[in-house]
Protein backbone atom coordinates (compact mmCIF):
# COMPACT_ATOMS: atom_id res chain seq x y z
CA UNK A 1 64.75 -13.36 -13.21
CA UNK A 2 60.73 -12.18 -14.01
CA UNK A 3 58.69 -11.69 -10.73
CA UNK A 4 55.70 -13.57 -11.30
CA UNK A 5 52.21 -11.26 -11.63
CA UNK A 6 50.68 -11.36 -8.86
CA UNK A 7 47.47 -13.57 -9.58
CA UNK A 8 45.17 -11.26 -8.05
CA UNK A 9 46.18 -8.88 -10.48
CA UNK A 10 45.60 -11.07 -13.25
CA UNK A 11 42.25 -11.92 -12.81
CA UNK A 12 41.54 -8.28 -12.11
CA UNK A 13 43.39 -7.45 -15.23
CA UNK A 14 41.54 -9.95 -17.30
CA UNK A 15 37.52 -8.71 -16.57
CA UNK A 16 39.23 -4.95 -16.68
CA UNK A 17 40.97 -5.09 -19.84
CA UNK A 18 37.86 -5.06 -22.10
CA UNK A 19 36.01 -2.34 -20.53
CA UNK A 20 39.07 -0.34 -20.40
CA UNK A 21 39.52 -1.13 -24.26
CA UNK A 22 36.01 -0.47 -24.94
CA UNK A 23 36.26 3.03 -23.14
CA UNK A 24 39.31 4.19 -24.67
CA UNK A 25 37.92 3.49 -28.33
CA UNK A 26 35.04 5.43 -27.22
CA UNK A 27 37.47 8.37 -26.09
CA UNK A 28 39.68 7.92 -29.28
CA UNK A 29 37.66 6.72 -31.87
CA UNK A 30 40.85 4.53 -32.97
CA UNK A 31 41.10 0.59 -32.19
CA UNK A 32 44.42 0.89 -32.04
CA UNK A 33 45.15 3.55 -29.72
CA UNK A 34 43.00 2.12 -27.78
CA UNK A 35 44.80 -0.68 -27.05
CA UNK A 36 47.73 0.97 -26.51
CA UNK A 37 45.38 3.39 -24.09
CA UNK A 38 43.87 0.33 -21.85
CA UNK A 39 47.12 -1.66 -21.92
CA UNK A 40 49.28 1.44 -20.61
CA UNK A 41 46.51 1.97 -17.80
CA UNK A 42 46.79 -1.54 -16.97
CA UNK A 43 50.59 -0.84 -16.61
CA UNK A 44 50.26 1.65 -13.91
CA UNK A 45 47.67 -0.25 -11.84
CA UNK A 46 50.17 -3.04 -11.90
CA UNK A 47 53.27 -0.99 -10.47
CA UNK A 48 50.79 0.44 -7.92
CA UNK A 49 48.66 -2.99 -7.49
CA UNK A 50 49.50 -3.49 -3.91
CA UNK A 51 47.67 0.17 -3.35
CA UNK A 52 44.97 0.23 -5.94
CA UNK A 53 43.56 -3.38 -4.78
CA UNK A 54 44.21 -2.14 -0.94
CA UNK A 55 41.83 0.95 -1.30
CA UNK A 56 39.31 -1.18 -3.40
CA UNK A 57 38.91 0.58 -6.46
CA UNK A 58 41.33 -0.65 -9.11
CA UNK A 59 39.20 0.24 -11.77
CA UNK A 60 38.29 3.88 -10.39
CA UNK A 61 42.70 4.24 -10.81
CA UNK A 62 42.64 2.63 -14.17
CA UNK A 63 39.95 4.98 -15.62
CA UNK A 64 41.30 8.00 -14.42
CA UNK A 65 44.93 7.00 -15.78
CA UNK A 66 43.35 5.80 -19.01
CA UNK A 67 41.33 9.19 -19.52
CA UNK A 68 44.57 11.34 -18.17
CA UNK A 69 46.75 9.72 -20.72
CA UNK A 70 43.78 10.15 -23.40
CA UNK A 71 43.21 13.78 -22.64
CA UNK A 72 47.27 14.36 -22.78
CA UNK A 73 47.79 12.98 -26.02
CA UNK A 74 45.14 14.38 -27.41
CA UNK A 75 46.71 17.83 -26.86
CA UNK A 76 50.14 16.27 -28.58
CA UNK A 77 50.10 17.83 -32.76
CA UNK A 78 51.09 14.60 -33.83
CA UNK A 79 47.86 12.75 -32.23
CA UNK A 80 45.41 15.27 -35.17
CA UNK A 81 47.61 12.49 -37.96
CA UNK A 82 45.29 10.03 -38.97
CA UNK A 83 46.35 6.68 -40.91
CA UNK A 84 43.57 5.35 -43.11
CA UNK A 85 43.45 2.25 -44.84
CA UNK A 86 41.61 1.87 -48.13
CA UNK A 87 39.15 -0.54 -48.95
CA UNK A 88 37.42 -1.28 -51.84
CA UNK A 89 34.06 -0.39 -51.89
CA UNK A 90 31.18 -3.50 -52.32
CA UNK A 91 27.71 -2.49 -54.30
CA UNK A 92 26.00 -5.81 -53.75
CA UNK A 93 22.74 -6.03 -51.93
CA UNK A 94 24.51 -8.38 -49.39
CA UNK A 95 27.29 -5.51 -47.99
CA UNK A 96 24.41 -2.83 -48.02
CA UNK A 97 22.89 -5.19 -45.30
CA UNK A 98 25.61 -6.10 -43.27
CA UNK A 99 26.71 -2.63 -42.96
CA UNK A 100 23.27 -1.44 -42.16
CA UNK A 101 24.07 -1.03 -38.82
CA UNK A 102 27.44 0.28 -39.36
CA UNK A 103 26.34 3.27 -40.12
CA UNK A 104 24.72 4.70 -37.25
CA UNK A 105 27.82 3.66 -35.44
CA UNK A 106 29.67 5.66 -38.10
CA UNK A 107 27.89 8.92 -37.68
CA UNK A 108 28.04 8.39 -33.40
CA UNK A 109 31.86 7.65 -33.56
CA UNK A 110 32.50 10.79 -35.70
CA UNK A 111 30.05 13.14 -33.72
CA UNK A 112 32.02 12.27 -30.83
CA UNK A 113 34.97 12.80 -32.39
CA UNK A 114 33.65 16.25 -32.74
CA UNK A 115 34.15 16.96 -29.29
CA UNK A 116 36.89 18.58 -27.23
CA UNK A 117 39.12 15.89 -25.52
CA UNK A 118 37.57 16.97 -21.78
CA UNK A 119 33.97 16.68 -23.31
CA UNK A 120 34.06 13.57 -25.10
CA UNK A 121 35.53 12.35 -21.49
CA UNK A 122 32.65 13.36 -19.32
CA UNK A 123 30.08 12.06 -22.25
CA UNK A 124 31.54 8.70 -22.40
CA UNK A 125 32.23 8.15 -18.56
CA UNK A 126 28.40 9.64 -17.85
CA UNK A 127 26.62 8.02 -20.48
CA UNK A 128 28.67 4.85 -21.78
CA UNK A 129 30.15 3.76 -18.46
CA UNK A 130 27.15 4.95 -16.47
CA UNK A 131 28.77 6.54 -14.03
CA UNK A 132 27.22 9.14 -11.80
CA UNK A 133 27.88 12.85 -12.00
CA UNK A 134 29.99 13.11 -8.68
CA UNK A 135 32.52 9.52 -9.85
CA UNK A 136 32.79 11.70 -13.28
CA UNK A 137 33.81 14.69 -11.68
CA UNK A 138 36.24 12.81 -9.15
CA UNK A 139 37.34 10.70 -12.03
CA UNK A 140 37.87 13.60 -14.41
CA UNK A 141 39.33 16.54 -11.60
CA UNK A 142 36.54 18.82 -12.42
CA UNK A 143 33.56 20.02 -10.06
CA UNK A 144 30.09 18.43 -10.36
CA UNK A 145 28.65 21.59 -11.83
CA UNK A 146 31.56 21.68 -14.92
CA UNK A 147 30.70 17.54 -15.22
CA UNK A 148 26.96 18.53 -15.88
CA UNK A 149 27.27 21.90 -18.27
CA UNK A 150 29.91 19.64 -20.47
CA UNK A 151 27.52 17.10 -20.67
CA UNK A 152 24.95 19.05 -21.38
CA UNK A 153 27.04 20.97 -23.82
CA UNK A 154 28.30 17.54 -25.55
CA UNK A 155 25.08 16.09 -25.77
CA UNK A 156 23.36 19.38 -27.18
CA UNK A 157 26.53 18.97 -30.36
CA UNK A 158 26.21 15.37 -30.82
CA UNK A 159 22.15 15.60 -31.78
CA UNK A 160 23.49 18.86 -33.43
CA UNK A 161 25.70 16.51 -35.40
CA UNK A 162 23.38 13.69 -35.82
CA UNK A 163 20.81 15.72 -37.21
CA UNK A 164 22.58 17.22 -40.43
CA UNK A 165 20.75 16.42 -43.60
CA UNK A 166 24.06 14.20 -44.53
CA UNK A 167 22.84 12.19 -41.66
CA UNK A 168 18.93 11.88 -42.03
CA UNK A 169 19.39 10.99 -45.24
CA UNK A 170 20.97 7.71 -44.44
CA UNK A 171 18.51 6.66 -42.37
């Protein structure tokens, strides 16, 4: 027989899952592995629920799992394989609008994608999640001073990035 989730959990689980999903595509740069980043971290709060919800920060566990897990496959030689699907390429004034905004996205996603695994974690938990240096750093394992020098350091390469000529011309 199941046990039944414990509903607590689930309504937890249902406000955390898209943030967690949001952060890990931020971290990977691939929807997919995202999901299979923000549902494993939801698998470990639930087997230590009872804890996490007791100490009243579920989502401070969840992050730190789903950035751990990140940062560990990220060092696994398979993870570098990237599957790309092709798609046909649209010229009409209509597509060149809609993907307007793509674009930027495009260049941001790749720039991060640039950066080590430990950077790209402190740059997306201090600047996407808003988090302060000190819940980066106790998130992450790392002292406050390493949380500011790799954000410094990863936001120095991303306007690095984002200001080739490849780039500016685009704009």
């Amino acid at each position: 027989m199941t046990p039944r989730p414990d509903p607590d959990f689930a309504r937890w689980a249902a406000t955390a899952r898209p943030r967690l999903r949001r952060t890990a595509f931020l971290l990977s740069g691939d929807w997919h592995l995202a999901e299979d980043l923000a549902q494993d971290a939801l698998l470990r709060v639930y087997a230590v629920w009872h804890r996490a919800s007791a100490s009243g920060a579920p989502d401070a566990y969840a992050r730190a799992t789903l950035v751990n897990a990140f940062r560990a496959g990220a060092r696994r030689p398979w993870r570098r394989e990237r599957v790309v699907a092709l798609v046909p390429e649209r010229h009409d004034a209509a597509a060149a609008d809609a993907t307007a905004g793509l674009e930027e996205r495009d260049a941001l996603l790749v720039a991060l994608a640039r950066l080590g695994p430990s950077q790209r974690a402190v740059v997306v938990l201090r600047y996407w999640e808003d988090m302060s240096v000190a819940s980066v750093a106790d998130a992450l394992g790392l002292s406050e001073g390493t949380v500011k020098s790799q954000a410094a350091r990863g936001l120095d390469s991303l306007r690095r990035t984002l200001r080739t000529p490849s780039y500016e011309e685009t704009r």
